[in-house]
Protein backbone atom coordinates (compact mmCIF):
# COMPACT_ATOMS: atom_id res chain seq x y z
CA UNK A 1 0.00 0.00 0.00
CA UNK A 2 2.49 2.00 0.71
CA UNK A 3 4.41 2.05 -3.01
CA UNK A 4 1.10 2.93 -4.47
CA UNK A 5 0.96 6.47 -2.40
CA UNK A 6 4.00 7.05 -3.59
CA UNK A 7 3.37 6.57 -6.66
CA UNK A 8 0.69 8.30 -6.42
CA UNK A 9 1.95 11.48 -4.54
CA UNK A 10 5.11 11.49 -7.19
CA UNK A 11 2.68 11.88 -9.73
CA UNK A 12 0.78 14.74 -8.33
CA UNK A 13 3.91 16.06 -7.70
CA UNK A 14 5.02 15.55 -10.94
CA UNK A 15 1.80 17.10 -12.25
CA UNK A 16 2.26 20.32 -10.53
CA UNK A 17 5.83 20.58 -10.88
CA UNK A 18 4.69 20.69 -15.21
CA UNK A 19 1.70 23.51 -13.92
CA UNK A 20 4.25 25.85 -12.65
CA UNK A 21 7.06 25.06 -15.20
CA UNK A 22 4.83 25.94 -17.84
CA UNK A 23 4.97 22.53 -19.89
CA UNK A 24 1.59 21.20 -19.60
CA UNK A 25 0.26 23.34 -22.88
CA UNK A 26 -0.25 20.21 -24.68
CA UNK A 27 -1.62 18.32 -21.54
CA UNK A 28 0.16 16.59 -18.83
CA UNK A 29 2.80 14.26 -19.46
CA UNK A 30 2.42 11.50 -16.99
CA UNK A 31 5.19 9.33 -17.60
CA UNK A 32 7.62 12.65 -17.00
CA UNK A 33 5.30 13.55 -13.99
CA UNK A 34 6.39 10.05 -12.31
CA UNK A 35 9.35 10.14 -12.88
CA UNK A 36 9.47 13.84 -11.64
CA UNK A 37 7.91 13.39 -8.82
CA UNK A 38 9.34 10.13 -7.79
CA UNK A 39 13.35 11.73 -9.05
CA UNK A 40 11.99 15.06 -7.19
CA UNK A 41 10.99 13.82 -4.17
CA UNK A 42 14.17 11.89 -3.67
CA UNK A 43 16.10 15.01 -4.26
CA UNK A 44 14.53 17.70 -2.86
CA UNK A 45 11.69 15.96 -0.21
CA UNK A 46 14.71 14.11 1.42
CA UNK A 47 17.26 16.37 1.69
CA UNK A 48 15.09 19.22 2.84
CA UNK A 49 13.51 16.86 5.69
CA UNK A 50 16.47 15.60 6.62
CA UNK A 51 18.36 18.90 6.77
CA UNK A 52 15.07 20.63 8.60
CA UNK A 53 15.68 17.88 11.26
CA UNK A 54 12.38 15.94 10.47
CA UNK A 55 14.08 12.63 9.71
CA UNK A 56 11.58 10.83 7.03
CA UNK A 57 8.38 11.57 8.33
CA UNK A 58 5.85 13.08 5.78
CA UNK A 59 6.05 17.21 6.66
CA UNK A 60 5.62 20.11 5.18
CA UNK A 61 9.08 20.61 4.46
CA UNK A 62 9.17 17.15 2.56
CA UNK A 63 6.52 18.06 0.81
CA UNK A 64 7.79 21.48 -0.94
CA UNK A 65 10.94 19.98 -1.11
CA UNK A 66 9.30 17.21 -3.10
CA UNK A 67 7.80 19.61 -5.12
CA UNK A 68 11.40 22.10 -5.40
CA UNK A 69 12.95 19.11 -6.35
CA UNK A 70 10.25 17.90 -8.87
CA UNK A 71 10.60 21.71 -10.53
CA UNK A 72 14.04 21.50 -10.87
CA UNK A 73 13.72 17.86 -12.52
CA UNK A 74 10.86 18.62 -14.79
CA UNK A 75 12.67 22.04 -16.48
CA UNK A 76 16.00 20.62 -16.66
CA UNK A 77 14.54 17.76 -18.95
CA UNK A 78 12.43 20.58 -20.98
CA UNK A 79 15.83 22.14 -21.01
CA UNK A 80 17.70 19.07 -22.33
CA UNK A 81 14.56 18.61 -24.96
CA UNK A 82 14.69 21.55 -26.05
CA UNK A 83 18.38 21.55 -26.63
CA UNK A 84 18.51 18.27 -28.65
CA UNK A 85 15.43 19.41 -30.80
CA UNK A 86 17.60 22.18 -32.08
CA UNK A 87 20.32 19.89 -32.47
């Protein structure tokens, strides 16, 4: 039960990482918002809880780090995208 909420949360993650990015004008990618979210929350949801002194409980602080890190995931790949396109 507990991989599905994960899956689950990376996703929404994921989903609103593409909202604020700006990507989703053709709709929301869900394979990128997994792996977003899931990549995202292991950078940023981690790191911030563990440096905020929360150990790996589900806070606030894992949660926008989750969502930091999902950001930073999501337009570094539009980045990369965008640079091989022009390629």
């Amino acid at each position: 039960m507990l991989i599905i909420g994960i899956i689950l949360f990376g996703m929404l993650i994921g989903a609103v990482a593409q909202l604020v990015v700006g990507r989703s004008a053709s709709g929301i990618d869900w394979t990128l918002a997994f792996v977003a979210g899931v990549a995202g929350s292991f950078l940023g949801g981690l790191l911030i809880s563990l440096l905020a002194g929360d150990g790996l409980e589900l806070r606030p602080s894992g949660i926008i780090g989750s969502l930091a890190g999902a950001i930073i995931v999501t337009a570094a790949y539009s980045a990369w995208k965008a640079r091989s396109t022009r390629a």
